[in-house]
N, C-alpha and C. Protein backbone atom coordinates (compact mmCIF):
# COMPACT_ATOMS: atom_id res chain seq x y z
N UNK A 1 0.85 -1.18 0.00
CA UNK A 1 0.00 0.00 0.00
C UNK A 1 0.89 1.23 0.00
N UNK A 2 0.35 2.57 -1.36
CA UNK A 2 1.39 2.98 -1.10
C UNK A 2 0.49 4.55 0.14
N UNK A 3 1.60 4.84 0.95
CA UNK A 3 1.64 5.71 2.60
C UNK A 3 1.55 6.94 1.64
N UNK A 4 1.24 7.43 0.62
CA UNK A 4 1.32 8.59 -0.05
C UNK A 4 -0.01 9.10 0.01
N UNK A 5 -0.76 8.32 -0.39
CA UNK A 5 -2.07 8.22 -0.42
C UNK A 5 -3.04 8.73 0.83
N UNK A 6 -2.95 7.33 1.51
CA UNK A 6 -3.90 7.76 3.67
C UNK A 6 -3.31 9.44 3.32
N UNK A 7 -1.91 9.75 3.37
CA UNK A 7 -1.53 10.89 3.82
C UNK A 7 -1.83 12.28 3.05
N UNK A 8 -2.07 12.32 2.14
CA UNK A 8 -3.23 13.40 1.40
C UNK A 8 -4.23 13.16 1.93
N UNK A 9 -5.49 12.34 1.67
CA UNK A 9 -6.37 12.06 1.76
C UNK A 9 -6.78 13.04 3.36
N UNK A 10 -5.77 12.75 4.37
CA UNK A 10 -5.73 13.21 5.69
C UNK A 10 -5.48 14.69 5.39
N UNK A 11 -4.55 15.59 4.48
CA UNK A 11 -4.81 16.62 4.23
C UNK A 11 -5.78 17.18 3.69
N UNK A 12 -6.11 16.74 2.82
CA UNK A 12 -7.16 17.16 2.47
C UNK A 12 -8.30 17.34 3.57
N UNK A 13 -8.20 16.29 3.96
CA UNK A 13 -9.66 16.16 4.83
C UNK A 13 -9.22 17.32 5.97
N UNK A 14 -8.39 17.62 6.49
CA UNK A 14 -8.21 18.71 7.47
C UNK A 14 -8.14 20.06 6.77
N UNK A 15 -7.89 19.99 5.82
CA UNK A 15 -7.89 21.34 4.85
C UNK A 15 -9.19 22.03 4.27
N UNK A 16 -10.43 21.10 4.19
CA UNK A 16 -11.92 20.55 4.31
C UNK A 16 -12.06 21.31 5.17
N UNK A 17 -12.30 20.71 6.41
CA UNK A 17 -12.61 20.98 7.75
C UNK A 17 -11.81 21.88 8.29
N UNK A 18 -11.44 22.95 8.01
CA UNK A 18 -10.93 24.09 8.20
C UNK A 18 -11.23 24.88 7.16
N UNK A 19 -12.05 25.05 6.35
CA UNK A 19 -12.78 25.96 5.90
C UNK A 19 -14.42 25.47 6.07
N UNK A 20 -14.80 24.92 6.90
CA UNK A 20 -16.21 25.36 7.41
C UNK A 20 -16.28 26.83 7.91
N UNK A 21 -17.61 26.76 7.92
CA UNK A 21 -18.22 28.16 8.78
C UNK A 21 -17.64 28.17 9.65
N UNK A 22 -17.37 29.57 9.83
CA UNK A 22 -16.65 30.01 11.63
C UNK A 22 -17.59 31.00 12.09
N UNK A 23 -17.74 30.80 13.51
CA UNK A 23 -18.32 30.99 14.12
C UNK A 23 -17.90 32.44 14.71
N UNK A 24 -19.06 33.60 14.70
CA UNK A 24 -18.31 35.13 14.97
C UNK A 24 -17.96 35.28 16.17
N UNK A 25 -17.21 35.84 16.57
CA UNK A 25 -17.01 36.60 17.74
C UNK A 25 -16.96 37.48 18.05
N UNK A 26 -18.64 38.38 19.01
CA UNK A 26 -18.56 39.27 18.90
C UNK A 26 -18.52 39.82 20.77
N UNK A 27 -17.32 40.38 20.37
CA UNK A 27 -17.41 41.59 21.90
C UNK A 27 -18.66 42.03 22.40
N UNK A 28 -19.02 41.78 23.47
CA UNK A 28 -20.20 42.71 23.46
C UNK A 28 -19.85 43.63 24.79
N UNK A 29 -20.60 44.80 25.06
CA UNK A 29 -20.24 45.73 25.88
C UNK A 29 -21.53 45.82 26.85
N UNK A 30 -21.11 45.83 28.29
CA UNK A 30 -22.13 45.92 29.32
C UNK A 30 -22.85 47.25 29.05
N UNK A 31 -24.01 47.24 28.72
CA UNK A 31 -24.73 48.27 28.94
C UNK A 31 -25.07 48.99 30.61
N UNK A 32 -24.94 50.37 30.52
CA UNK A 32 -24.34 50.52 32.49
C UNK A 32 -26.05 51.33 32.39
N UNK A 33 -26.53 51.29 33.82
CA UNK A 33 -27.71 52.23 33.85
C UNK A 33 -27.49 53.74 33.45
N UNK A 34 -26.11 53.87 33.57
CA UNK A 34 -25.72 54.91 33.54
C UNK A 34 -25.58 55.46 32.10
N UNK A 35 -25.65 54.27 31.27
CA UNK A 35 -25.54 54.92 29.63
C UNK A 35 -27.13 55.67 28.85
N UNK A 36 -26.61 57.11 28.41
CA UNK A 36 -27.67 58.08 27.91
C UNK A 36 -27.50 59.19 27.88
N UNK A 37 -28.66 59.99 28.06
CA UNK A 37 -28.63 61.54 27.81
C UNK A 37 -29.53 61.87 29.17
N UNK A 38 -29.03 62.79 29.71
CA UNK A 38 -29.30 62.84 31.36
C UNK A 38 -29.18 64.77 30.95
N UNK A 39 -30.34 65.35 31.95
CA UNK A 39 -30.20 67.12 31.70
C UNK A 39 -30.41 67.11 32.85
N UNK A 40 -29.74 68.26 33.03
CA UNK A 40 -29.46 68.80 34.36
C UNK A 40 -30.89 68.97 35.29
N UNK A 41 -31.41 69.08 36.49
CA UNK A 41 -32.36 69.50 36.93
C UNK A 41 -31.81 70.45 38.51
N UNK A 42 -30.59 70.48 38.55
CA UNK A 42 -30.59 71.63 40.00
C UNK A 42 -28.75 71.38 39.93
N UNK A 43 -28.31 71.94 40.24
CA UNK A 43 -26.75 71.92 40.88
C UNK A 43 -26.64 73.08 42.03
N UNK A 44 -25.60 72.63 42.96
CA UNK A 44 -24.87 73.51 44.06
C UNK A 44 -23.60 73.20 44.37
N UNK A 45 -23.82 74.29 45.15
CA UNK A 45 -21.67 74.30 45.14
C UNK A 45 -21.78 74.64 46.88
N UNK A 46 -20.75 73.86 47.36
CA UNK A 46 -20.65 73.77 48.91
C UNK A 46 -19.35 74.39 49.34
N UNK A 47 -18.71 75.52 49.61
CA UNK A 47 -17.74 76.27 49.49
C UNK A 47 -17.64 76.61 51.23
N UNK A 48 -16.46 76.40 51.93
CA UNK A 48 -16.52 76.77 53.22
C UNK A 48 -17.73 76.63 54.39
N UNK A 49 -18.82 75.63 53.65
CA UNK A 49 -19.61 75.28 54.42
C UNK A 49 -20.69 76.05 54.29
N UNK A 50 -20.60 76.96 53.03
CA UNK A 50 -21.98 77.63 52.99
C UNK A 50 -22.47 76.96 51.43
N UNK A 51 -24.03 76.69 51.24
CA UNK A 51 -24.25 76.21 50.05
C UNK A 51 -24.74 77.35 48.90
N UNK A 52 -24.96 77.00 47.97
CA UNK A 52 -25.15 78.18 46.92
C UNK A 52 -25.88 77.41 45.54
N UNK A 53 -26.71 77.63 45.26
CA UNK A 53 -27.98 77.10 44.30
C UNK A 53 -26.87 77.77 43.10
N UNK A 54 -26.32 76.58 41.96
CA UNK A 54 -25.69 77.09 40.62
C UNK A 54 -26.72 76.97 39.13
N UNK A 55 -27.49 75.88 39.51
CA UNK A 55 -28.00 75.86 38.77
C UNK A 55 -29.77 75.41 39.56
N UNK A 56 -31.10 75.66 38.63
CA UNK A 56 -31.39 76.94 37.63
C UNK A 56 -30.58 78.29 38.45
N UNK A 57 -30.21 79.27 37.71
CA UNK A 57 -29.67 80.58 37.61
C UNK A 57 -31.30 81.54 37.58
N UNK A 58 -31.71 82.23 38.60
CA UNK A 58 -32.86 83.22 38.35
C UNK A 58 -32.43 84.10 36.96
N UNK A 59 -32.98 84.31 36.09
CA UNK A 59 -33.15 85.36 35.15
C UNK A 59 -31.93 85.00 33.88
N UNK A 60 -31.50 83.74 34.05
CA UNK A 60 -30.77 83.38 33.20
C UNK A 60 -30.97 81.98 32.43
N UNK A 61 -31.95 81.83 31.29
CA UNK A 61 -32.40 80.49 31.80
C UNK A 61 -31.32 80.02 30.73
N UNK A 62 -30.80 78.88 30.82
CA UNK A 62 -30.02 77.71 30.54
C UNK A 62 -30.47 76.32 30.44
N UNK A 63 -29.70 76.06 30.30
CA UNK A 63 -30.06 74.18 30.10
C UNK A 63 -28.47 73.28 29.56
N UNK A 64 -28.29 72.75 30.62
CA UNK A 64 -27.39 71.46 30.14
C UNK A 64 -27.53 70.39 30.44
N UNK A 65 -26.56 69.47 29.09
CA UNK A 65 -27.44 67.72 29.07
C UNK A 65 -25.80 66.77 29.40
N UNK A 66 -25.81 66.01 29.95
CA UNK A 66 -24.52 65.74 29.72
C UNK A 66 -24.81 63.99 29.76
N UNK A 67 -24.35 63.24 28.61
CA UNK A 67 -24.01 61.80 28.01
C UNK A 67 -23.09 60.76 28.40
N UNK A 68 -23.74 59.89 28.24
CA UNK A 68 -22.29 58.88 29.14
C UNK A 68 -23.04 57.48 28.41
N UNK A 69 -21.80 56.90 27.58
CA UNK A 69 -21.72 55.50 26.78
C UNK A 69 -20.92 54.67 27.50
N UNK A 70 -20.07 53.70 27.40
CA UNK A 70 -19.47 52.83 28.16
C UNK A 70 -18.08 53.37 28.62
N UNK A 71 -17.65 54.61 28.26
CA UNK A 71 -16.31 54.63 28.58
C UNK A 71 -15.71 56.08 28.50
N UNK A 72 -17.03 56.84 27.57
CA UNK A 72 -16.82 58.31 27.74
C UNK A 72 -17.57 59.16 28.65
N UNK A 73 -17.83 60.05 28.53
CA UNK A 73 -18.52 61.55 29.49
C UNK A 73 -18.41 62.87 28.31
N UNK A 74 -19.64 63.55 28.31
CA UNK A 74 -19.43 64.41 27.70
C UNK A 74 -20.85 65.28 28.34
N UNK A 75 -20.41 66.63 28.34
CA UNK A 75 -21.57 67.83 28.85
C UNK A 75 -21.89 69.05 27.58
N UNK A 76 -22.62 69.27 27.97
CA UNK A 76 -23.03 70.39 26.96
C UNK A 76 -24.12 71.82 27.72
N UNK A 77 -24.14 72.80 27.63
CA UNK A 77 -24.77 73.58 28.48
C UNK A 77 -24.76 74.64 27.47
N UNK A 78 -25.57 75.31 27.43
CA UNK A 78 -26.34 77.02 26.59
C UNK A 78 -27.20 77.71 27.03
N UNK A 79 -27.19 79.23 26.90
CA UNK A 79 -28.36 80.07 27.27
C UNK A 79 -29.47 79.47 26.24
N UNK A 80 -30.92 79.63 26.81
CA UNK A 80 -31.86 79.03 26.14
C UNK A 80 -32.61 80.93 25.58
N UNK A 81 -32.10 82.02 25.92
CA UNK A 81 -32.65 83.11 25.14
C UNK A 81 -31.93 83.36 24.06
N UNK A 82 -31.19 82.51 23.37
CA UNK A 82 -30.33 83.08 22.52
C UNK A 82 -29.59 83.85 22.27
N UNK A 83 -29.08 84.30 23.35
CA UNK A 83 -28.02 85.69 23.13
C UNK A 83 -27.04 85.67 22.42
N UNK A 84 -26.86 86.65 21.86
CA UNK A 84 -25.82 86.74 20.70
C UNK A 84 -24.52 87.87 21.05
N UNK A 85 -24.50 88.52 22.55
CA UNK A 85 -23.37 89.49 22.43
C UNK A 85 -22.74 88.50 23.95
N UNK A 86 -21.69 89.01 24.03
CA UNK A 86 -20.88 87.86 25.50
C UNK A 86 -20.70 88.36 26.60
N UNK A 87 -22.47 88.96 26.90
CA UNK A 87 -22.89 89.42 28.35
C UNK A 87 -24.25 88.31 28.62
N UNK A 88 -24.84 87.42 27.06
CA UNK A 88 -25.76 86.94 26.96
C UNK A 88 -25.63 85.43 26.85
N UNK A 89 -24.56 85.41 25.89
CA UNK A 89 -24.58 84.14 24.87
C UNK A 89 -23.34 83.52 25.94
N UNK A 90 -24.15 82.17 25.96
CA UNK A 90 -23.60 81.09 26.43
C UNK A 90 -23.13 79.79 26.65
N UNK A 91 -21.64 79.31 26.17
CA UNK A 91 -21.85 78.14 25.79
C UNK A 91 -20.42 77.05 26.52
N UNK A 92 -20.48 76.31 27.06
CA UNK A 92 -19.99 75.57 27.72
C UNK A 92 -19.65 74.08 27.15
N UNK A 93 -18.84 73.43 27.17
CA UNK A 93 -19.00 71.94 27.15
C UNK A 93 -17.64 71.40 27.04
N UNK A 94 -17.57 70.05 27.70
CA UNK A 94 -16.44 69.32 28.10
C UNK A 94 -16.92 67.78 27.89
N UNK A 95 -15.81 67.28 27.59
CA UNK A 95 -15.97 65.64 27.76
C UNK A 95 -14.50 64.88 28.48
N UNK A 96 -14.59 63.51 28.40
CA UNK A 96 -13.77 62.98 28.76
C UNK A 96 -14.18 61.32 29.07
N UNK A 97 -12.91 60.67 29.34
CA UNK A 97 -13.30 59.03 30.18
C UNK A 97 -13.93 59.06 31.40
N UNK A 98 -14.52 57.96 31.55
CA UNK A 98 -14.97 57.85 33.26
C UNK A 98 -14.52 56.49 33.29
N UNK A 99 -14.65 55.99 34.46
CA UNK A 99 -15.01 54.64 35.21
C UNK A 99 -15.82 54.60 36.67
N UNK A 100 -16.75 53.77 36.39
CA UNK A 100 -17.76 53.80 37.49
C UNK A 100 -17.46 52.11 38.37
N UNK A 101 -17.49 52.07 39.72
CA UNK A 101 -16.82 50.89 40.41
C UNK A 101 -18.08 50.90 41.06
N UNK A 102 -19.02 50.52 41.23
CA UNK A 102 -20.25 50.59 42.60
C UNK A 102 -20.46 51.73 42.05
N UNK A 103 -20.65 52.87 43.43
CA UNK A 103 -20.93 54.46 43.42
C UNK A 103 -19.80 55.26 42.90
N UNK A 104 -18.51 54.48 42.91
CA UNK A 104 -17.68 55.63 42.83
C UNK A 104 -17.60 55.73 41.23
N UNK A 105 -17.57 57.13 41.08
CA UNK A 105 -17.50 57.39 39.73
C UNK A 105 -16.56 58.35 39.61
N UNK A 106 -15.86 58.01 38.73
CA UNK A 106 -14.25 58.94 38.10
C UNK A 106 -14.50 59.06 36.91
N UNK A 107 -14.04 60.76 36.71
CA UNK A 107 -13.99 61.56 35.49
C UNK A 107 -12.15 62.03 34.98
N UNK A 108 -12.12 61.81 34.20
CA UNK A 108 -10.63 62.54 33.92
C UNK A 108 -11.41 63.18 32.34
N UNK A 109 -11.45 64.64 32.65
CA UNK A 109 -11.51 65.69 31.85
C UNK A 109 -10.65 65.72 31.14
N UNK A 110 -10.71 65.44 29.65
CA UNK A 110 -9.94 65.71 28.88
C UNK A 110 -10.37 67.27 28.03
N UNK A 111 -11.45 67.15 27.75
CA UNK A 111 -11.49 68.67 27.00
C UNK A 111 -12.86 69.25 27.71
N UNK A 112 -12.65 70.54 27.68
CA UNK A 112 -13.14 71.70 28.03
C UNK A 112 -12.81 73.20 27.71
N UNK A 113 -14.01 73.89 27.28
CA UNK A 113 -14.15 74.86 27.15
C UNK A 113 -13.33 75.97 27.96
N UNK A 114 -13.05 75.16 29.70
CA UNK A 114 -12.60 76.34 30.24
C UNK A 114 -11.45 75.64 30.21
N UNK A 115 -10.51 75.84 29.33
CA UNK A 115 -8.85 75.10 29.33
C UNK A 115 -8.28 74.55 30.46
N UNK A 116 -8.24 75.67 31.79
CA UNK A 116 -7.73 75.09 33.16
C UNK A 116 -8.40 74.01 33.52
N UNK A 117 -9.33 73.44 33.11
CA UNK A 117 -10.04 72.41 33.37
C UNK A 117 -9.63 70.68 32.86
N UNK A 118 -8.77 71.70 31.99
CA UNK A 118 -8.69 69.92 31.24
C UNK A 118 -7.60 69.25 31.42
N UNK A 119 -7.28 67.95 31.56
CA UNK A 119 -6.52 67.28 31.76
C UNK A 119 -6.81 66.98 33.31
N UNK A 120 -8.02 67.27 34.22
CA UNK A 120 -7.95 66.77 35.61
C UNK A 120 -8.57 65.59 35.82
N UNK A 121 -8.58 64.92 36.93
CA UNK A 121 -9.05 63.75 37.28
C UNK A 121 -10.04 64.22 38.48
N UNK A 122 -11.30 63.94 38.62
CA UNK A 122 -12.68 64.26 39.52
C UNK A 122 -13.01 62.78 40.58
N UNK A 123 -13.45 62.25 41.56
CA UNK A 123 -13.98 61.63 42.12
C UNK A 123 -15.41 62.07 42.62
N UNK A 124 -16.50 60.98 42.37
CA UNK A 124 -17.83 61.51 42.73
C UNK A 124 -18.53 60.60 43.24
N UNK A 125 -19.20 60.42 43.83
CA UNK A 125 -20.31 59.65 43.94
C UNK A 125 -21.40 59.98 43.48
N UNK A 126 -21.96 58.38 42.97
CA UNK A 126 -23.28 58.57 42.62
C UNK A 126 -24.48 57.77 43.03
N UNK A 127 -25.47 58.47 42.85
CA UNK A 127 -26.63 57.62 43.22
C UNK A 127 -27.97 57.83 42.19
N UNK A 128 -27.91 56.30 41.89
CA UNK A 128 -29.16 56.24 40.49
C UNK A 128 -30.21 55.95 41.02
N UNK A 129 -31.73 56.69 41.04
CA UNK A 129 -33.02 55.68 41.49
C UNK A 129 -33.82 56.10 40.46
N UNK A 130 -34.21 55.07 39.92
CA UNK A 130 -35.29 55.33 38.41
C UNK A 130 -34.73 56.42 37.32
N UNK A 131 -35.22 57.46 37.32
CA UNK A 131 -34.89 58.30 36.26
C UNK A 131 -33.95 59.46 36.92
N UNK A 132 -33.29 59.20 37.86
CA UNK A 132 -32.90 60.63 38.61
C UNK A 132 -31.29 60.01 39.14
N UNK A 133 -30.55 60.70 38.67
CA UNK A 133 -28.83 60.44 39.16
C UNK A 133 -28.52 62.07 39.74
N UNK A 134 -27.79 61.54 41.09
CA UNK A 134 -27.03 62.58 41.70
C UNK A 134 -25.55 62.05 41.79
N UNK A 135 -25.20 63.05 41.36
CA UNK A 135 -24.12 63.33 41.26
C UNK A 135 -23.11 64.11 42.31
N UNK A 136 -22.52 63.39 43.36
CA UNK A 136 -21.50 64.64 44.41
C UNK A 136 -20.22 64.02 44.82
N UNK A 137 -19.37 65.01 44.72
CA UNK A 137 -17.73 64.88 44.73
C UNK A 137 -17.34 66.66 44.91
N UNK A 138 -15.93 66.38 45.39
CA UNK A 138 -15.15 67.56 45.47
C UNK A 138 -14.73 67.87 43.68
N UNK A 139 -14.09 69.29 43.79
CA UNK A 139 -14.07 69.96 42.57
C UNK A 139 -11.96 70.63 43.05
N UNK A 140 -11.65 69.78 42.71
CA UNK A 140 -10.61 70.92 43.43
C UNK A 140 -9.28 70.80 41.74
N UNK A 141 -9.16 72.10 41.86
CA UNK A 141 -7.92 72.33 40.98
C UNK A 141 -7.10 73.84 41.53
N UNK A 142 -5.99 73.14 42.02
CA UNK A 142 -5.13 74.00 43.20
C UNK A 142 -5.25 75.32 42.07
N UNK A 143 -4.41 75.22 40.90
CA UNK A 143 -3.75 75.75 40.18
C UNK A 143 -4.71 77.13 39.71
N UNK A 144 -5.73 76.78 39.65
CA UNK A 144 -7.67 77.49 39.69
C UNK A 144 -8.05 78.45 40.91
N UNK A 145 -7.39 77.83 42.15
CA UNK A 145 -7.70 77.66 43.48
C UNK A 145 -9.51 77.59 43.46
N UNK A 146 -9.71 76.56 42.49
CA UNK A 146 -10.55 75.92 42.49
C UNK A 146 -11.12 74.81 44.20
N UNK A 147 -11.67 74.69 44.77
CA UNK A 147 -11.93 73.51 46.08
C UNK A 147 -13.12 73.77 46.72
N UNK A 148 -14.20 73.01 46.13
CA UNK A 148 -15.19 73.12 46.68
C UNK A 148 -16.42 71.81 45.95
N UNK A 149 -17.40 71.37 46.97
CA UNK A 149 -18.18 70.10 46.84
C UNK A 149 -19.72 70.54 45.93
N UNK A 150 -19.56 69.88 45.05
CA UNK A 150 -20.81 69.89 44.08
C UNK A 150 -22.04 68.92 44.37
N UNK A 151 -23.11 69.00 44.24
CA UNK A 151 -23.94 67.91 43.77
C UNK A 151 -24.69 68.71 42.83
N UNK A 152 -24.83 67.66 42.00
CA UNK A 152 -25.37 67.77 40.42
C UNK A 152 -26.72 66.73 40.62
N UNK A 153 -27.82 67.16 40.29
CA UNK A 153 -29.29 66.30 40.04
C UNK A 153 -29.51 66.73 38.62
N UNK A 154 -29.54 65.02 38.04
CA UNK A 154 -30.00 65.03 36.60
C UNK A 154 -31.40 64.11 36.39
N UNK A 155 -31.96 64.42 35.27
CA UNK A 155 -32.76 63.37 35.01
C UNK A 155 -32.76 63.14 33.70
N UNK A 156 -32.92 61.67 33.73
CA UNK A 156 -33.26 60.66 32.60
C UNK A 156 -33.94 61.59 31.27
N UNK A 157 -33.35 62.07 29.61
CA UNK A 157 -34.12 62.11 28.45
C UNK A 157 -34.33 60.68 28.04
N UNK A 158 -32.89 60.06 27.92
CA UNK A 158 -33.05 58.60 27.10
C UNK A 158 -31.71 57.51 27.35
């Protein structure tokens, strides 16, 4: 018998069976409660122990929404009267990475509108119930002499 033979036959047949269908592999990514479009509904700033209502602003009305997918952060904020001279017109926005562990949630600001802002790293806590995330952590950037405690209340668009 000639051994030439079995031994193709065996290539072949593995050469066969290595071009069947393959089977995909697809990554998939945890969807977090936290992924969407969330608008602001109140902010304050806690400065030496006295508090201070930042957002709504009396007589200034505004609106910001700020987004979060699996791995970014991004804000957006504008006067809602349209002002057009830069005693009126207003426009804000920053993004960056997060990572959320439990409550703790970390921001490292990469871009922003207000330059001194970018490149910092934030710690916050959060707390999600149904459609409503708060948001509170210190704010500190020496260099700013920025140092003082936020909470941010958003609610759920989508």
């Amino acid at each position: 018998m000639n051994l030439r033979l079995p031994v193709a036959i065996g290539i072949i047949a593995c050469t066969l069976a290595s071009c069947g269908e393959k089977k995909a592999t697809v990554a998939t990514t945890e969807v977090l409660p936290l992924t969407g479009t969330w608008k602001l509904a109140y902010s304050k700033m806690i400065k030496n122990g006295d508090t201070s209502t930042t957002y709504p602003v009396p007589g200034k009305p505004n609106e910001m929404i700020k987004m979060f997918n699996g791995s970014h952060f991004s804000f957006f904020s504008h006067d809602l009267s349209k002002g057009s001279d830069s005693a009126t017109a207003a426009f804000s926005a920053g993004a960056g990475t997060y990572t959320l562990t439990g409550d703790k949630y970390e921001e490292h600001l990469q871009y922003c509108s207000f330059r001194g802002w970018e490149d910092k790293h934030f710690s916050f806590t959060l707390t999600l119930q149904n459609d409503t995330l708060i948001q509170r952590g210190i704010e500190k950037i020496d260099s700013l002499n920025v140092n003082h405690e936020i909470v941010e209340a958003y609610t759920r668009l989508r």
